[in-house]
Protein backbone atom coordinates (compact mmCIF):
# COMPACT_ATOMS: atom_id res chain seq x y z
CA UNK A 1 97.51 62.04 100.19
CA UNK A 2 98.01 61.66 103.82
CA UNK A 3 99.68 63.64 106.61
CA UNK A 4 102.65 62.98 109.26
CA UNK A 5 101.65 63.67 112.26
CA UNK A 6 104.32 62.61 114.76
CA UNK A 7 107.65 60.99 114.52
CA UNK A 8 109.30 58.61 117.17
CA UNK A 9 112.70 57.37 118.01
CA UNK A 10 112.56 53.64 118.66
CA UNK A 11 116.32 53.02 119.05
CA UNK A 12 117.03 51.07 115.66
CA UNK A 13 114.90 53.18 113.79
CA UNK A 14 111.74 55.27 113.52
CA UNK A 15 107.99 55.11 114.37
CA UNK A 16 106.13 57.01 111.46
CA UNK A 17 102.30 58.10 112.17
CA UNK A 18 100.46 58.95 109.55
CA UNK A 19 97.06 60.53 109.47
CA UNK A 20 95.32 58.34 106.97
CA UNK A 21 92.03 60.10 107.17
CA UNK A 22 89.05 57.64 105.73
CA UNK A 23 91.23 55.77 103.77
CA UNK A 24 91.50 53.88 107.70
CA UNK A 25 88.47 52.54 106.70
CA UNK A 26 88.88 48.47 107.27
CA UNK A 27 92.83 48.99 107.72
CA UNK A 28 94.08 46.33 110.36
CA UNK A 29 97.33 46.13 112.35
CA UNK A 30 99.46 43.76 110.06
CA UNK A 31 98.07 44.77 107.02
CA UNK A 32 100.68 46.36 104.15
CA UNK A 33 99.69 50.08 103.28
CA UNK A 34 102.14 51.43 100.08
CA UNK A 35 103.30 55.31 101.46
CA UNK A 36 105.37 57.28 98.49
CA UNK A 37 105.72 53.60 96.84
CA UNK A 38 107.16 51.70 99.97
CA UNK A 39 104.86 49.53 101.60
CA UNK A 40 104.76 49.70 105.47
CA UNK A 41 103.45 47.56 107.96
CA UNK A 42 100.46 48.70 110.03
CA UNK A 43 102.07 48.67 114.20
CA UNK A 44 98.89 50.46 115.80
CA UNK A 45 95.96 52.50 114.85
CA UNK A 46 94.50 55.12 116.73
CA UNK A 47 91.02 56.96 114.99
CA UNK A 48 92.27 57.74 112.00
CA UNK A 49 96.21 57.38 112.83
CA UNK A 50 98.28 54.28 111.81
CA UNK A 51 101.96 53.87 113.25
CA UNK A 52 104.52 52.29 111.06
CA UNK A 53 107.88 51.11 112.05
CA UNK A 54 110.90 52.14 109.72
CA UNK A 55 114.34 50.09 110.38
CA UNK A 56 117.53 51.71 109.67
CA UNK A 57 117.26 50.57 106.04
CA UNK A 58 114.08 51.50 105.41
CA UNK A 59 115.16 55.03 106.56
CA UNK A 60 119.01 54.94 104.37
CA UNK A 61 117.03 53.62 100.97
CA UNK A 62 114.06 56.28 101.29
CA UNK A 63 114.11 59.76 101.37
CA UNK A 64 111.07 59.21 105.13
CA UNK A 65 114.00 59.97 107.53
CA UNK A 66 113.91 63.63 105.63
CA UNK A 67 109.84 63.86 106.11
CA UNK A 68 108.96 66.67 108.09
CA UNK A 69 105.40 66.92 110.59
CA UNK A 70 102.75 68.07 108.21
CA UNK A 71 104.77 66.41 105.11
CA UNK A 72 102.40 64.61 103.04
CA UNK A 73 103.40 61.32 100.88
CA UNK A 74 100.87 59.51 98.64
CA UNK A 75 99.42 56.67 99.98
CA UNK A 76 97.32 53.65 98.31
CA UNK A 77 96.23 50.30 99.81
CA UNK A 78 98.18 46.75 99.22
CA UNK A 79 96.44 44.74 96.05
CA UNK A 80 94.41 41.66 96.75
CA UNK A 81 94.08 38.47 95.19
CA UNK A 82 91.68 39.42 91.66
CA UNK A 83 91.64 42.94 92.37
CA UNK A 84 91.78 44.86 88.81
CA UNK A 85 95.08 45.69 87.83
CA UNK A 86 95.58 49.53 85.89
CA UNK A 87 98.20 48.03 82.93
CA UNK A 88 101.46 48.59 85.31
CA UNK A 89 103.37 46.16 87.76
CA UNK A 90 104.89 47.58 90.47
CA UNK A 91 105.33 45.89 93.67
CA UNK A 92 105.83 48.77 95.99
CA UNK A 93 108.89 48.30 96.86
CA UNK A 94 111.16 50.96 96.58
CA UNK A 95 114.29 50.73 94.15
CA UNK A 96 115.87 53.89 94.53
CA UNK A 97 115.85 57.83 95.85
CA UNK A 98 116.17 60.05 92.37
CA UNK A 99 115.97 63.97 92.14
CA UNK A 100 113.52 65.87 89.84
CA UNK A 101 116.14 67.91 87.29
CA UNK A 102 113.76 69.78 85.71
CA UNK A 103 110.19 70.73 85.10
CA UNK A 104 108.22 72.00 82.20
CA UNK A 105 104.33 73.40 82.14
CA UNK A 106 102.53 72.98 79.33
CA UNK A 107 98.60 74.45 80.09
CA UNK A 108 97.44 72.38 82.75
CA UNK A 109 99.52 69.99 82.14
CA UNK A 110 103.35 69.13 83.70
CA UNK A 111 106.09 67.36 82.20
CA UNK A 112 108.49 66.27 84.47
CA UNK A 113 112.37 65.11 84.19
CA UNK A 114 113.75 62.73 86.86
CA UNK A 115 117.34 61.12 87.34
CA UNK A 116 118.59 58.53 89.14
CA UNK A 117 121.03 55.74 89.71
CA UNK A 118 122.46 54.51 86.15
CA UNK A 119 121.33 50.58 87.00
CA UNK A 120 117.66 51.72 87.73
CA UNK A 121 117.82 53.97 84.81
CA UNK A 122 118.43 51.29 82.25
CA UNK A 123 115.19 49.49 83.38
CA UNK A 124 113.16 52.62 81.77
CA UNK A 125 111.94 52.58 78.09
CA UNK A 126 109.60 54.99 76.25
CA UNK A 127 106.16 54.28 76.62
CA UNK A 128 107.04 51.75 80.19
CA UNK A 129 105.80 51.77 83.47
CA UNK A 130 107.40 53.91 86.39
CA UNK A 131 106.24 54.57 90.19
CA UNK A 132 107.40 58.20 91.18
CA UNK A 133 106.03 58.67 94.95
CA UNK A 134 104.13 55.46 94.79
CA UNK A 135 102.45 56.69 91.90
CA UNK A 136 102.20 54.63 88.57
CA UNK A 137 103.14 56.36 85.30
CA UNK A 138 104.08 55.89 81.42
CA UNK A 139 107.51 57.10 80.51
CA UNK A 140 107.76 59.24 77.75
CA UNK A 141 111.07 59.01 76.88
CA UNK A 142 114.50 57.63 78.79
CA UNK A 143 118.15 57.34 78.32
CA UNK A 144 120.81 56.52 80.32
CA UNK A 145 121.07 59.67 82.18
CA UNK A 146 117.19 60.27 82.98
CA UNK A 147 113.38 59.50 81.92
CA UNK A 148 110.41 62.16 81.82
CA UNK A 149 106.61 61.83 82.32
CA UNK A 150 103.56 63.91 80.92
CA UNK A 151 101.41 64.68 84.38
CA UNK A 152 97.47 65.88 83.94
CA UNK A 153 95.44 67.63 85.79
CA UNK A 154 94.27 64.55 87.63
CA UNK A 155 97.29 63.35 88.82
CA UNK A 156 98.84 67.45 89.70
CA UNK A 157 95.36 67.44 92.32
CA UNK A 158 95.36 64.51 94.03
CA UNK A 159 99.12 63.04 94.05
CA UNK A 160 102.02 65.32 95.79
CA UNK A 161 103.72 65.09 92.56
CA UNK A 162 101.94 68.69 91.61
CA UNK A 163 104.04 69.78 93.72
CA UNK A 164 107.44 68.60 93.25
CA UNK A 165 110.04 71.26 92.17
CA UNK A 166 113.80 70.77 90.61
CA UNK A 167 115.87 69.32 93.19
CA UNK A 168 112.93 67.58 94.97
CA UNK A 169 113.75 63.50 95.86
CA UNK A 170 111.38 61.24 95.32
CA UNK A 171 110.87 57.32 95.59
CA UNK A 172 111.42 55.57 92.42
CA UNK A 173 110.22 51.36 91.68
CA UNK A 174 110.76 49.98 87.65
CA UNK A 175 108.59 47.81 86.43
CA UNK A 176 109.25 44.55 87.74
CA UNK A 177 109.11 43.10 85.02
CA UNK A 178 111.93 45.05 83.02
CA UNK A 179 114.17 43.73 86.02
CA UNK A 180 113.18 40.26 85.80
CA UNK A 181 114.65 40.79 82.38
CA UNK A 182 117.44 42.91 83.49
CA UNK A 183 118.19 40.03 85.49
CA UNK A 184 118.37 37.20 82.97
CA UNK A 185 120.33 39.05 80.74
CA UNK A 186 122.33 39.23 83.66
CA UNK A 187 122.68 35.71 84.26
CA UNK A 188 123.90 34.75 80.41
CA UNK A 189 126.45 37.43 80.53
C-alpha cells in the first residue's frame, strides 16, 4: 500500500503524489505504475515520491478525486514482457466505481459483497477473475445484481481491502477476457 501525500490543481485536472516508499526502487518517469487498479503515468519523482497526472476522466470514472492526504490505495508495478502471470488477466484499467453492500467475518477470514453497474456485472461468473482496488481475486458467486469474494488473512494485511466497510467504493476491472466475449456476443446480436 502506498500513501497520498499532496494533491495539486493543474487546471484540467489533478496532480496525485504518492509516497511509494521502496517500491520506487528502478521506477522511471514514463513508466505505468497500476494505483487501486488504474494505471498512472509516472510525471516526476522526488526520493521516494512519484507525481501522477489525473485528467478530468480519470478523476469522473475513479473514485481518486474523493482520496483524501494520508489515503492509501494499493499499488503494484506494470507487467513486462515474460514476467509470470498469477492465473488472472486484468489489464489495469479501470471499468467501473462499485460500493461494498455488505460484509461477513468468518475467523480470520472476510467475505465480501460488492455491486456495481448491471453491464460490468454480467462479465462476473463463479469461480472468475475480478480486480477490487487493483487487487486480483476469484469470485465466489455472482448474479446480476452483485458478486462476493472469500478474503484471507494475506490479502486483509497487506491490501486496503481489510479495511473496506459497507458503503465503501472501490475500483472494479473484469476479466478481459469475459469482455472480449461479452463483446462478440455483442456483435452477432
Amino acid at each position: 500500500m502506498v500513501t497520498l501525500v499532496e494533491r495539486l490543481d493543474i487546471g484540467a485536472g489533478e496532480r496525485l503524489v504518492f509516497d511509494l516508499g521502496y517500491l520506487v526502487e528502478g521506477v522511471m518517469i514514463g513508466d505505468s505504475i497500476c494505483l487501486s487498479g488504474c494505471c498512472l503515468t509516472v510525471v516526476e519523482i522526488q526520493d521516494s515520491q512519484c507525481s501522477f497526472e489525473l485528467g478530468s476522466e480519470t478523476l469522473l470514472r475513479t473514485r481518486f478525486g474523493d482520496l483524501s492526504i494520508g489515503g492509501q490505495v494499493n499499488c503494484e508495478r506494470s507487467l513486462k514482457a515474460g514476467d509470470r502471470l498469477g492465473g488472472h488477466f486484468v489489464t489495469g484499467h479501470v471499468d467501473a466505481v462499485g460500493e461494498v453492500i455488505e460484509r461477513k467475518e468468518e475467523g480470520d477470514w472476510r467475505f465480501l459483497y460488492f455491486r456495481g453497474p448491471l453491464h460490468l456485472m454480467r462479465h462476473m461468473a463463479s469461480k472468475g477473475s475480478v480486480a477490487v482496488d487493483g487487487v486480483s481475486l476469484t469470485i465466489v458467486d455472482a448474479d446480476d445484481s452483485h458478486f462476493s469474494v472469500a478474503l484471507i488473512p494475506h490479502t486483509l494485511a497487506v491490501t486496503t481491502l481489510g479495511t473496506l466497510q459497507t458503503g465503501s467504493r472501490v475500483h472494479l476491472e473484469s476479466d478481459i477476457l469475459a469482455k472480449y466475449v461479452a463483446r462478440q456476443l455483442e456483435a452477432k446480436a
